[in-house]
PDB file of N, CA and C in Angstrom:
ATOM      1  N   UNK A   1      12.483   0.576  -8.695  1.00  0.00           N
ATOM      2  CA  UNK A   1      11.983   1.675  -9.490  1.00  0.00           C
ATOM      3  C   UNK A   1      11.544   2.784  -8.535  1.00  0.00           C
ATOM      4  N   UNK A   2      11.955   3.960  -8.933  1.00  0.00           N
ATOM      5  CA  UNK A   2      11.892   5.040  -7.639  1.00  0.00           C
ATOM      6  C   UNK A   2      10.499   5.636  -8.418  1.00  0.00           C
ATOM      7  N   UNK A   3       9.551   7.292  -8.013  1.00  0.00           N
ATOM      8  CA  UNK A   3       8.765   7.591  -8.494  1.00  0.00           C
ATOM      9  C   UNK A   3       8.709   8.671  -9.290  1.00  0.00           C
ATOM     10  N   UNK A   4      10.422   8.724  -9.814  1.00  0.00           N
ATOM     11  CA  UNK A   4      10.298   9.769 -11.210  1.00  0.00           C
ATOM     12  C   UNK A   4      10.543   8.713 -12.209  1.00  0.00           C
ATOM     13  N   UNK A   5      11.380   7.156 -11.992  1.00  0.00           N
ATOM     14  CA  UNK A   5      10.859   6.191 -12.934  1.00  0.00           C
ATOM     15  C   UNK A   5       9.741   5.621 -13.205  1.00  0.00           C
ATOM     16  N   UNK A   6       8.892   5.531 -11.818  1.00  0.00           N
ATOM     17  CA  UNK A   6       8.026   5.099 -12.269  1.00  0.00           C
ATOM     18  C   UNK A   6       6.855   6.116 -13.578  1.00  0.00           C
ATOM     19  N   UNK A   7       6.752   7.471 -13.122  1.00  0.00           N
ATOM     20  CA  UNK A   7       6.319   8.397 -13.755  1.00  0.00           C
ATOM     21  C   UNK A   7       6.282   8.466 -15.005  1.00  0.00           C
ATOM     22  N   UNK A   8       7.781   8.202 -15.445  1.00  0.00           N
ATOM     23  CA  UNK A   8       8.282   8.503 -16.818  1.00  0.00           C
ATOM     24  C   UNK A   8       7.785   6.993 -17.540  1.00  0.00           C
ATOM     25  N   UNK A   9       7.871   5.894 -16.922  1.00  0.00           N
ATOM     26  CA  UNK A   9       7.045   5.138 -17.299  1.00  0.00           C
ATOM     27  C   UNK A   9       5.916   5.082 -18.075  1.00  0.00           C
ATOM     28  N   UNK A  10       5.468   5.427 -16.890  1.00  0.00           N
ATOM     29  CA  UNK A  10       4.011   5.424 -17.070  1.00  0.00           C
ATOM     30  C   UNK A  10       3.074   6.673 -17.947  1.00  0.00           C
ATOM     31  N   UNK A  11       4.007   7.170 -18.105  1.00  0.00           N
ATOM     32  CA  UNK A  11       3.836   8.610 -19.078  1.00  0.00           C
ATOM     33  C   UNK A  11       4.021   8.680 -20.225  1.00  0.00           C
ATOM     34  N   UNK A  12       5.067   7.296 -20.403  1.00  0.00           N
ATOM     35  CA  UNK A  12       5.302   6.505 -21.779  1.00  0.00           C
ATOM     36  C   UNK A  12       4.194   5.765 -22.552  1.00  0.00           C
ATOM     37  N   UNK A  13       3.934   5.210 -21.669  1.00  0.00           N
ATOM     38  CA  UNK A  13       2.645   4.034 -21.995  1.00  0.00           C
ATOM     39  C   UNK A  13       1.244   4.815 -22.440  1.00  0.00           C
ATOM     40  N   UNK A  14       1.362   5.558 -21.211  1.00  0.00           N
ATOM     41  CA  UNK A  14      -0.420   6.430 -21.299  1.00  0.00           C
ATOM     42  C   UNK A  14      -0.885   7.579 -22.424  1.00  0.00           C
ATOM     43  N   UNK A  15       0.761   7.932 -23.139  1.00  0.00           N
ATOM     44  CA  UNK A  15       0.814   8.859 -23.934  1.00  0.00           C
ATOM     45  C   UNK A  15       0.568  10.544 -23.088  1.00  0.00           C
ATOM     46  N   UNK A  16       0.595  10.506 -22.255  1.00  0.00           N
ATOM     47  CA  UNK A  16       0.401  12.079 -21.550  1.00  0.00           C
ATOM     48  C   UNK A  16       2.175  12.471 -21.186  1.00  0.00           C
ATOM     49  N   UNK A  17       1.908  13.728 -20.879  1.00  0.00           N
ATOM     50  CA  UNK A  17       2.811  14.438 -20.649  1.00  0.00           C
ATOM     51  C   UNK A  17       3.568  14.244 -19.058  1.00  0.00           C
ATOM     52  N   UNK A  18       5.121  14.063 -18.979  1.00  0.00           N
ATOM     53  CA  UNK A  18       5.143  14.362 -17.606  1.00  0.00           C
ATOM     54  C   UNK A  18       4.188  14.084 -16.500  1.00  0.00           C
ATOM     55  N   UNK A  19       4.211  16.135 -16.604  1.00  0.00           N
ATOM     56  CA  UNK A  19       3.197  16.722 -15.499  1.00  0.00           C
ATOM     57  C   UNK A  19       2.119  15.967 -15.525  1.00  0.00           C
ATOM     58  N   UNK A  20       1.587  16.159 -16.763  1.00  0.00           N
ATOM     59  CA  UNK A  20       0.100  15.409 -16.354  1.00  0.00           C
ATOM     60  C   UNK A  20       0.255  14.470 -15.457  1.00  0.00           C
ATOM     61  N   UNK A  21       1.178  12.997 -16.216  1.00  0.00           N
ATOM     62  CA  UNK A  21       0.738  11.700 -15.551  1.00  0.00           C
ATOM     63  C   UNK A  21       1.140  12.050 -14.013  1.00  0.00           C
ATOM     64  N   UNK A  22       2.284  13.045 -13.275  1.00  0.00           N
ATOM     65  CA  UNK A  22       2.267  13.261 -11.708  1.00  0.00           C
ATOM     66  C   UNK A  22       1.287  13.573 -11.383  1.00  0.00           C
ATOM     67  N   UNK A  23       0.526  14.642 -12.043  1.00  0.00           N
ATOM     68  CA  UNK A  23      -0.871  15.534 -11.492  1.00  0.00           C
ATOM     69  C   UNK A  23      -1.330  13.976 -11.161  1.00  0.00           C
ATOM     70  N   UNK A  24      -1.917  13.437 -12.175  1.00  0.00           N
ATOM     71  CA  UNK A  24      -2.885  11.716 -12.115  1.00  0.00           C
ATOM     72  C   UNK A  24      -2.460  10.994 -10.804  1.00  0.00           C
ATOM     73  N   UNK A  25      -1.361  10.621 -10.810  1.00  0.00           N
ATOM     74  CA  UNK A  25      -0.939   9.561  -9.645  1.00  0.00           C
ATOM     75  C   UNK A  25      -0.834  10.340  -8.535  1.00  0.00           C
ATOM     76  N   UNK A  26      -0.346  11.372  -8.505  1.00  0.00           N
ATOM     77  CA  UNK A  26      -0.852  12.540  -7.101  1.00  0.00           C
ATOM     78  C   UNK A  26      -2.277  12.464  -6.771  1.00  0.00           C
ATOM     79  N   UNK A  27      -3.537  12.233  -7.635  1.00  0.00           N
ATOM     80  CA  UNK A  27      -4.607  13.080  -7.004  1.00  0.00           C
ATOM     81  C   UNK A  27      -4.848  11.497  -6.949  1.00  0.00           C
ATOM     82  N   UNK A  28      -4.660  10.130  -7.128  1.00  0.00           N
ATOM     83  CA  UNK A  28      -5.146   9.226  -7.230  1.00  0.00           C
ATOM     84  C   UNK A  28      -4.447   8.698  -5.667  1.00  0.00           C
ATOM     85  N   UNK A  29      -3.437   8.755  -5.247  1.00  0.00           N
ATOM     86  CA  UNK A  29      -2.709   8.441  -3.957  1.00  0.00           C
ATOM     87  C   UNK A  29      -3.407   9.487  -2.899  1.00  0.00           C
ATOM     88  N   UNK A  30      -3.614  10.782  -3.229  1.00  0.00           N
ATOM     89  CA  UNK A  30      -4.018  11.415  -2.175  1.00  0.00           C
ATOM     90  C   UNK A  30      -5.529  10.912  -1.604  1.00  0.00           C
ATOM     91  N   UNK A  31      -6.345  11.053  -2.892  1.00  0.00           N
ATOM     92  CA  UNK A  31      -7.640  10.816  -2.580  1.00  0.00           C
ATOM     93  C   UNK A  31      -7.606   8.701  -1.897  1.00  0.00           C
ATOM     94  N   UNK A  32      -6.536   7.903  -1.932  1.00  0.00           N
ATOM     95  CA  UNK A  32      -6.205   6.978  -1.412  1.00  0.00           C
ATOM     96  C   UNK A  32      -6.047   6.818  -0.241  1.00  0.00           C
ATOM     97  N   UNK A  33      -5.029   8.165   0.448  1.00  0.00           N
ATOM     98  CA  UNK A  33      -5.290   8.464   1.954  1.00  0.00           C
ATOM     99  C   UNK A  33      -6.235   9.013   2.543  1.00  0.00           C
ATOM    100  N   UNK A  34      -7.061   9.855   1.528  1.00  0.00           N
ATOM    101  CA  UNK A  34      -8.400  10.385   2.505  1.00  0.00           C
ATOM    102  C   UNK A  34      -9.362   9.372   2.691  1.00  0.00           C
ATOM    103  N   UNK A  35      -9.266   8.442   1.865  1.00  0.00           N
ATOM    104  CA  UNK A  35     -10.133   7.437   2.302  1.00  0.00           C
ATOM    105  C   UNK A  35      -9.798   6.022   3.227  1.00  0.00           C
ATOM    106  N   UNK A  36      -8.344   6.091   3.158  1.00  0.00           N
ATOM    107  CA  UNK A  36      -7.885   5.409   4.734  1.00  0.00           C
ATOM    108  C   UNK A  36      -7.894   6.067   5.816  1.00  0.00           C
ATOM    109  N   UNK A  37      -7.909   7.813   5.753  1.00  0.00           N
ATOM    110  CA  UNK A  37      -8.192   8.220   7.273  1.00  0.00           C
ATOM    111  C   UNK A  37      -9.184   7.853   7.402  1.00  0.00           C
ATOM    112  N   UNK A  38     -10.544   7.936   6.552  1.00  0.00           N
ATOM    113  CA  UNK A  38     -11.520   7.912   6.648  1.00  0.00           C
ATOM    114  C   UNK A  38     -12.064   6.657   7.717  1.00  0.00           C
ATOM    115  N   UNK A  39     -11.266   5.288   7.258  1.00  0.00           N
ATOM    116  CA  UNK A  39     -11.083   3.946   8.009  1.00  0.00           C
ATOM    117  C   UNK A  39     -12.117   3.180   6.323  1.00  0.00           C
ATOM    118  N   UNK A  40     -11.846   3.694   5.241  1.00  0.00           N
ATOM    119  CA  UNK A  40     -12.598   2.618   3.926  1.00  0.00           C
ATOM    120  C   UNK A  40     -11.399   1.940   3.765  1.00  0.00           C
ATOM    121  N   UNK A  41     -11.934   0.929   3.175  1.00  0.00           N
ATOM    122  CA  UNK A  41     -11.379   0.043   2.292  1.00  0.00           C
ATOM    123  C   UNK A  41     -11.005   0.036   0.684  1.00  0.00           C
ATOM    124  N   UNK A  42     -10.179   0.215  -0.353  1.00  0.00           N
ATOM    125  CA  UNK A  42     -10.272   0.199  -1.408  1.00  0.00           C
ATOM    126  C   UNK A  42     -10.299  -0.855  -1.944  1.00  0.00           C
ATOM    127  N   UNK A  43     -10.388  -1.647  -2.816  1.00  0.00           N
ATOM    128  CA  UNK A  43     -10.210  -2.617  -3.838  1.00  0.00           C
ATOM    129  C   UNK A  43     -10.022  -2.226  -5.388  1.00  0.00           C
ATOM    130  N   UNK A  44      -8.761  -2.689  -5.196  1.00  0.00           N
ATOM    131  CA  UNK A  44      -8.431  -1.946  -7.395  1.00  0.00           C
ATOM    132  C   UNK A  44      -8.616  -3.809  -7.991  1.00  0.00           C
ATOM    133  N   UNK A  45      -9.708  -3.307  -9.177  1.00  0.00           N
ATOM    134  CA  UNK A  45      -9.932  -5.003  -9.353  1.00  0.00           C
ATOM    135  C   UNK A  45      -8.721  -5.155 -10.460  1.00  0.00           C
ATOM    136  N   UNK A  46      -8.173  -6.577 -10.090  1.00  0.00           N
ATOM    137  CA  UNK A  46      -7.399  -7.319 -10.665  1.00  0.00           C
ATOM    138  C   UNK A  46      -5.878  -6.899  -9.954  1.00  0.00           C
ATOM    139  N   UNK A  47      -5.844  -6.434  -8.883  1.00  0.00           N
ATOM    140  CA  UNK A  47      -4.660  -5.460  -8.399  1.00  0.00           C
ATOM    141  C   UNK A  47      -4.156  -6.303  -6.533  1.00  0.00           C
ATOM    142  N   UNK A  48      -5.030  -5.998  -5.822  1.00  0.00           N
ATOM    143  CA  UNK A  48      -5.626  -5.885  -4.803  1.00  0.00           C
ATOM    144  C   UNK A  48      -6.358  -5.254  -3.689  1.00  0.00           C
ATOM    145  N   UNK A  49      -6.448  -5.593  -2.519  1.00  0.00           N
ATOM    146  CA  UNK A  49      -7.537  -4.487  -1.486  1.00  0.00           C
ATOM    147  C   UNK A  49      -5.993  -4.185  -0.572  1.00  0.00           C
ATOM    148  N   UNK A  50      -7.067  -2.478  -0.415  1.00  0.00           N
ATOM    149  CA  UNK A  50      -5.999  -2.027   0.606  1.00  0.00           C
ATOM    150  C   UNK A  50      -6.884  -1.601   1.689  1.00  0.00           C
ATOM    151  N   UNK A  51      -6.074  -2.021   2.738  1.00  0.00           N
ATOM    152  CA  UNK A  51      -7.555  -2.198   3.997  1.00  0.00           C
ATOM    153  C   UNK A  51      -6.786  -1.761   5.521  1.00  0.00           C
ATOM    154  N   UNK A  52      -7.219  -0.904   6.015  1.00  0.00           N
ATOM    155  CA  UNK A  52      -6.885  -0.225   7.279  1.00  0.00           C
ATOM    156  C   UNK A  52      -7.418  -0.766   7.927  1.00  0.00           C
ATOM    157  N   UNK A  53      -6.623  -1.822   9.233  1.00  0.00           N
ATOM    158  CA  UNK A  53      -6.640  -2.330   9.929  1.00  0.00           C
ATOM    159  C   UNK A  53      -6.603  -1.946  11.773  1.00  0.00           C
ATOM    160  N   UNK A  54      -7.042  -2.546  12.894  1.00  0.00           N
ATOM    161  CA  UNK A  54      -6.942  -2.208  14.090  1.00  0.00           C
ATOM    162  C   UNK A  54      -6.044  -3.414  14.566  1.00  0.00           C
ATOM    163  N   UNK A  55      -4.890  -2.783  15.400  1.00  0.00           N
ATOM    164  CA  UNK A  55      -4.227  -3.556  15.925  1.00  0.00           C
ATOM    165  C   UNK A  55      -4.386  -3.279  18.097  1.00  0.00           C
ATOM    166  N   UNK A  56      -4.838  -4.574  18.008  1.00  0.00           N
ATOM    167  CA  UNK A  56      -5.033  -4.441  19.338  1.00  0.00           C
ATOM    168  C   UNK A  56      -3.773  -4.057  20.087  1.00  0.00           C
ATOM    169  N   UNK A  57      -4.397  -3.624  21.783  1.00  0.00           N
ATOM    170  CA  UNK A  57      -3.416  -3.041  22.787  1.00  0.00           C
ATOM    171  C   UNK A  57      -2.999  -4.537  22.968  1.00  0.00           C
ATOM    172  N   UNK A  58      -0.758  -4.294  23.148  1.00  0.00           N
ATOM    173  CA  UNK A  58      -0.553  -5.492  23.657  1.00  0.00           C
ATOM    174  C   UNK A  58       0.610  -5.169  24.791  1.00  0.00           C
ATOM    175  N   UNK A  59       0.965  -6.440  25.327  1.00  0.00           N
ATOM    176  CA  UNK A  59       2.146  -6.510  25.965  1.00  0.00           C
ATOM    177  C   UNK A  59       3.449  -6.564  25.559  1.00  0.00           C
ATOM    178  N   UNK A  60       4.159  -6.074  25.252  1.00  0.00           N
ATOM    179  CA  UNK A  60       6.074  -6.400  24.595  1.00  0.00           C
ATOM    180  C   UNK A  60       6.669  -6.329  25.713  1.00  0.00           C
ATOM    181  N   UNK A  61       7.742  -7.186  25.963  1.00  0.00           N
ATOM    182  CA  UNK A  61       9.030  -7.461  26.220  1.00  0.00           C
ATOM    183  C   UNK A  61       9.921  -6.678  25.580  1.00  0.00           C
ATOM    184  N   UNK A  62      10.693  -5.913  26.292  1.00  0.00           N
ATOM    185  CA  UNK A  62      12.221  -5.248  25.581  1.00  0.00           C
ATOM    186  C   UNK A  62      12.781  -6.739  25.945  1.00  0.00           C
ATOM    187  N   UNK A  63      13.857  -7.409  24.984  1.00  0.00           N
ATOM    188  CA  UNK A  63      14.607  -8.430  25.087  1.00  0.00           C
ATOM    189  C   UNK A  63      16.027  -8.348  25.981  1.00  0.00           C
ATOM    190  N   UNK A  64      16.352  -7.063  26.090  1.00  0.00           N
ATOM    191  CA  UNK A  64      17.758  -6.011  26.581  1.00  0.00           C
ATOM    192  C   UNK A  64      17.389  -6.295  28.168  1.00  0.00           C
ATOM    193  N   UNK A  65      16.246  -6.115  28.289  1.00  0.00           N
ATOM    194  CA  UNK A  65      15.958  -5.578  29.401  1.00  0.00           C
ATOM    195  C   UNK A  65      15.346  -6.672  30.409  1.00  0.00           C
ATOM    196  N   UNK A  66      14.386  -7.088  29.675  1.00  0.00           N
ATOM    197  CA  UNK A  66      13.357  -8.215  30.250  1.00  0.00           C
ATOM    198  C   UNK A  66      12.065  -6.806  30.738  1.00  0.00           C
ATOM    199  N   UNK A  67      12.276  -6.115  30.619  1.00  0.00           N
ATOM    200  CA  UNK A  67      11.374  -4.847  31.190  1.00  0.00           C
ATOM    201  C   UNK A  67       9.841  -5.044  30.296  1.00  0.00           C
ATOM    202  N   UNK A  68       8.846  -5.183  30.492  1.00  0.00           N
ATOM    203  CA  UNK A  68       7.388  -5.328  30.020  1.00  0.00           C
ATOM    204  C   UNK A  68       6.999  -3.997  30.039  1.00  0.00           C
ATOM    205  N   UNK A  69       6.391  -3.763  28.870  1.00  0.00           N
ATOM    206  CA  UNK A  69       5.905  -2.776  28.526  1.00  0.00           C
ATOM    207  C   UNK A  69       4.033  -2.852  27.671  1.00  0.00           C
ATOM    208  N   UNK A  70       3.547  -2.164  27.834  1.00  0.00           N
ATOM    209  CA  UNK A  70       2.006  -2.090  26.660  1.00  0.00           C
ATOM    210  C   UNK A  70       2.308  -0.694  25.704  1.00  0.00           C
ATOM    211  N   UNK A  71       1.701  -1.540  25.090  1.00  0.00           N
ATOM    212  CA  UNK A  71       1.717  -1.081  23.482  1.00  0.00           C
ATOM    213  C   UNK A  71       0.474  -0.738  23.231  1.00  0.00           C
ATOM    214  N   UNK A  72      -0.143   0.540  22.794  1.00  0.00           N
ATOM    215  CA  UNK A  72      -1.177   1.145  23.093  1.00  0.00           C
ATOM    216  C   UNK A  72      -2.056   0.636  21.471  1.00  0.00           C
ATOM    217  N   UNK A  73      -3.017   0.341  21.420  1.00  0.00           N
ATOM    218  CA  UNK A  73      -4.014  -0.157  20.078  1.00  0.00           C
ATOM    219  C   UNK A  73      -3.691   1.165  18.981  1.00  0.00           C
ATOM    220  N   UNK A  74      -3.458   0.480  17.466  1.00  0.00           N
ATOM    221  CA  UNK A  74      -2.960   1.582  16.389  1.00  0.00           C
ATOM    222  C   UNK A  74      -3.679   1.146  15.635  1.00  0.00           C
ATOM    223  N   UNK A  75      -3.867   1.963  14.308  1.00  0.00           N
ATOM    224  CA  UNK A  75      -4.108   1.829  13.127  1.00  0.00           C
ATOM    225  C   UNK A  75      -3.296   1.264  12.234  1.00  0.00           C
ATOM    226  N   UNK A  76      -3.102   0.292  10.786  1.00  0.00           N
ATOM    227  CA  UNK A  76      -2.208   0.030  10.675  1.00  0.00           C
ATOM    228  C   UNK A  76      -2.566  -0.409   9.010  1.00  0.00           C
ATOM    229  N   UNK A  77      -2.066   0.027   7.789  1.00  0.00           N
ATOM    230  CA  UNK A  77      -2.284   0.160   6.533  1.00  0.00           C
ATOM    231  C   UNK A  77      -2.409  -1.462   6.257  1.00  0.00           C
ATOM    232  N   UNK A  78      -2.845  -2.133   5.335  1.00  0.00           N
ATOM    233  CA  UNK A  78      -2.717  -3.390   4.962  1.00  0.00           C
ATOM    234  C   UNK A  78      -2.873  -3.690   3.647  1.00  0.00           C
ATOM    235  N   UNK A  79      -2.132  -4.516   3.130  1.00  0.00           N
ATOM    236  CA  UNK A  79      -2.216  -5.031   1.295  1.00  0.00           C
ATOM    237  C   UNK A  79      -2.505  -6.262   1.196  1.00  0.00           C
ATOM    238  N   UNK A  80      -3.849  -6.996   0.371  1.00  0.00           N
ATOM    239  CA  UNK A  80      -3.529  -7.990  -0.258  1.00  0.00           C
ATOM    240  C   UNK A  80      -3.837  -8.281  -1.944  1.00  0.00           C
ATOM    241  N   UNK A  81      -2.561  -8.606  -1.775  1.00  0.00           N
ATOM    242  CA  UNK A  81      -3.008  -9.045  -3.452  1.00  0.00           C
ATOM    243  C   UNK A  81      -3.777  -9.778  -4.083  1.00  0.00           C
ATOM    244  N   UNK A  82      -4.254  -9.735  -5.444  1.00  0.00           N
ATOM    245  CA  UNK A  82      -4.869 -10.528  -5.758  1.00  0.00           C
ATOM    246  C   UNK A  82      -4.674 -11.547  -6.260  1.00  0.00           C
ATOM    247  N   UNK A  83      -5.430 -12.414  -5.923  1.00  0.00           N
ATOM    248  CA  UNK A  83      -4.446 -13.790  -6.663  1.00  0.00           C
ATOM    249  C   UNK A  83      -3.892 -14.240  -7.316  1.00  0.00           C
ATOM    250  N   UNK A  84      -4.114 -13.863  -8.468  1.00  0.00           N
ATOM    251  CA  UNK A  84      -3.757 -13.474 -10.200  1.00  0.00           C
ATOM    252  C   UNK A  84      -2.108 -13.505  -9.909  1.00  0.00           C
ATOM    253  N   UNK A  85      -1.795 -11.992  -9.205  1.00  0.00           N
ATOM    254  CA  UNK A  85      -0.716 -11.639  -8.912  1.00  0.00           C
ATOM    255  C   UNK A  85       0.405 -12.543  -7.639  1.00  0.00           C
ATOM    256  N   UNK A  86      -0.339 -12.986  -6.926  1.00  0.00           N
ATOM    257  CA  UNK A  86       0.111 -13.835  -5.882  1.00  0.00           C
ATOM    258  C   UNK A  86       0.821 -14.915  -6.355  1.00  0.00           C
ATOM    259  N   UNK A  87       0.070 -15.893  -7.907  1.00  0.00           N
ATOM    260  CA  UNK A  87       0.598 -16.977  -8.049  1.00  0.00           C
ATOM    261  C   UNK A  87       1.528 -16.499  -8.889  1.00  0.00           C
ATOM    262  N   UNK A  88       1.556 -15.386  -9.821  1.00  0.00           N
ATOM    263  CA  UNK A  88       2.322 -14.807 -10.903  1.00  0.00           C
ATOM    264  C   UNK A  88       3.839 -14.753 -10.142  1.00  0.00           C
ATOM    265  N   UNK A  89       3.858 -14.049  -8.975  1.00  0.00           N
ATOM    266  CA  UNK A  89       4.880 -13.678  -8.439  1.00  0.00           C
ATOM    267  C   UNK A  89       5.758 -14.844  -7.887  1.00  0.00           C
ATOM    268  N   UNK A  90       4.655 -15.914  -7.313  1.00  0.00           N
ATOM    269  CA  UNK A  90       5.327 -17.415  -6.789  1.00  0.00           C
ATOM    270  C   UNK A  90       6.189 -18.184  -7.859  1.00  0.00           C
ATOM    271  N   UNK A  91       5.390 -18.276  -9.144  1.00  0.00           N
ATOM    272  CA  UNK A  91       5.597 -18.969  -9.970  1.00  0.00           C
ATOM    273  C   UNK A  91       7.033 -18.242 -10.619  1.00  0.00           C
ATOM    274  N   UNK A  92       7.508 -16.987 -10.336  1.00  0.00           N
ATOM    275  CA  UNK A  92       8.731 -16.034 -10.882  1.00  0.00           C
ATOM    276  C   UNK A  92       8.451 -15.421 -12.109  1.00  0.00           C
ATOM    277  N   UNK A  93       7.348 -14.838 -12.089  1.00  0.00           N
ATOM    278  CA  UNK A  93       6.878 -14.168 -13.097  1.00  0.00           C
ATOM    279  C   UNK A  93       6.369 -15.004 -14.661  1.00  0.00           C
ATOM    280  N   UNK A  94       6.347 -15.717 -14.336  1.00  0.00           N
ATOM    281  CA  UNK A  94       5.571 -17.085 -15.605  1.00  0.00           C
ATOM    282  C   UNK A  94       4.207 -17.407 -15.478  1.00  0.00           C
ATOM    283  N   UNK A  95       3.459 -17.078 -16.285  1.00  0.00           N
ATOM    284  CA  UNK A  95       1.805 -17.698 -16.065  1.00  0.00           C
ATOM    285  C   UNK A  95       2.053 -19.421 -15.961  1.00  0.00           C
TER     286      UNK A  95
END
């Protein structure tokens, strides 16, 4: 599902217009990244947490090469679901 299906979707369901429901999921994703630059955490209950993570400085191997290289410490987005959804998805969509 791309995000003019998802839109139209969801624009179905919510009863709003279009535009509106983009305006909605626009200001709801943006204000999503200002609060991962920020370094917060969200939690959507019954959904899961989305949690900006530190990934330490490491060592890699190019495999081509054998050449060693460091890999400088990043930031790095993270999802977990909630369980609800975890077993839903294991189970192939069957409670």
């Amino acid at each position: 599902m791309n995000n003019k299906e998802f839109i139209g979707e969801l624009s179905m369901r919510l009863g709003y217009s279009v535009s509106d429901t983009q305006r909605m999921v626009t200001n709801v994703v943006n204000n999503m990244g200002d609060s991962f630059m920020e370094g917060n955490t969200i939690q959507v209950s019954g959904f899961g947490t989305f949690e900006v993570k530190k990934k330490m400085e490491r060592i890699m191997v190019n495999p081509s090469t054998g050449q060693r290289m460091l890999v400088p410490p990043k930031l790095v987005l993270g999802f977990k679901p909630a369980l609800a959804w975890k077993d839903k998805i294991k189970n192939g969509g069957q409670e």
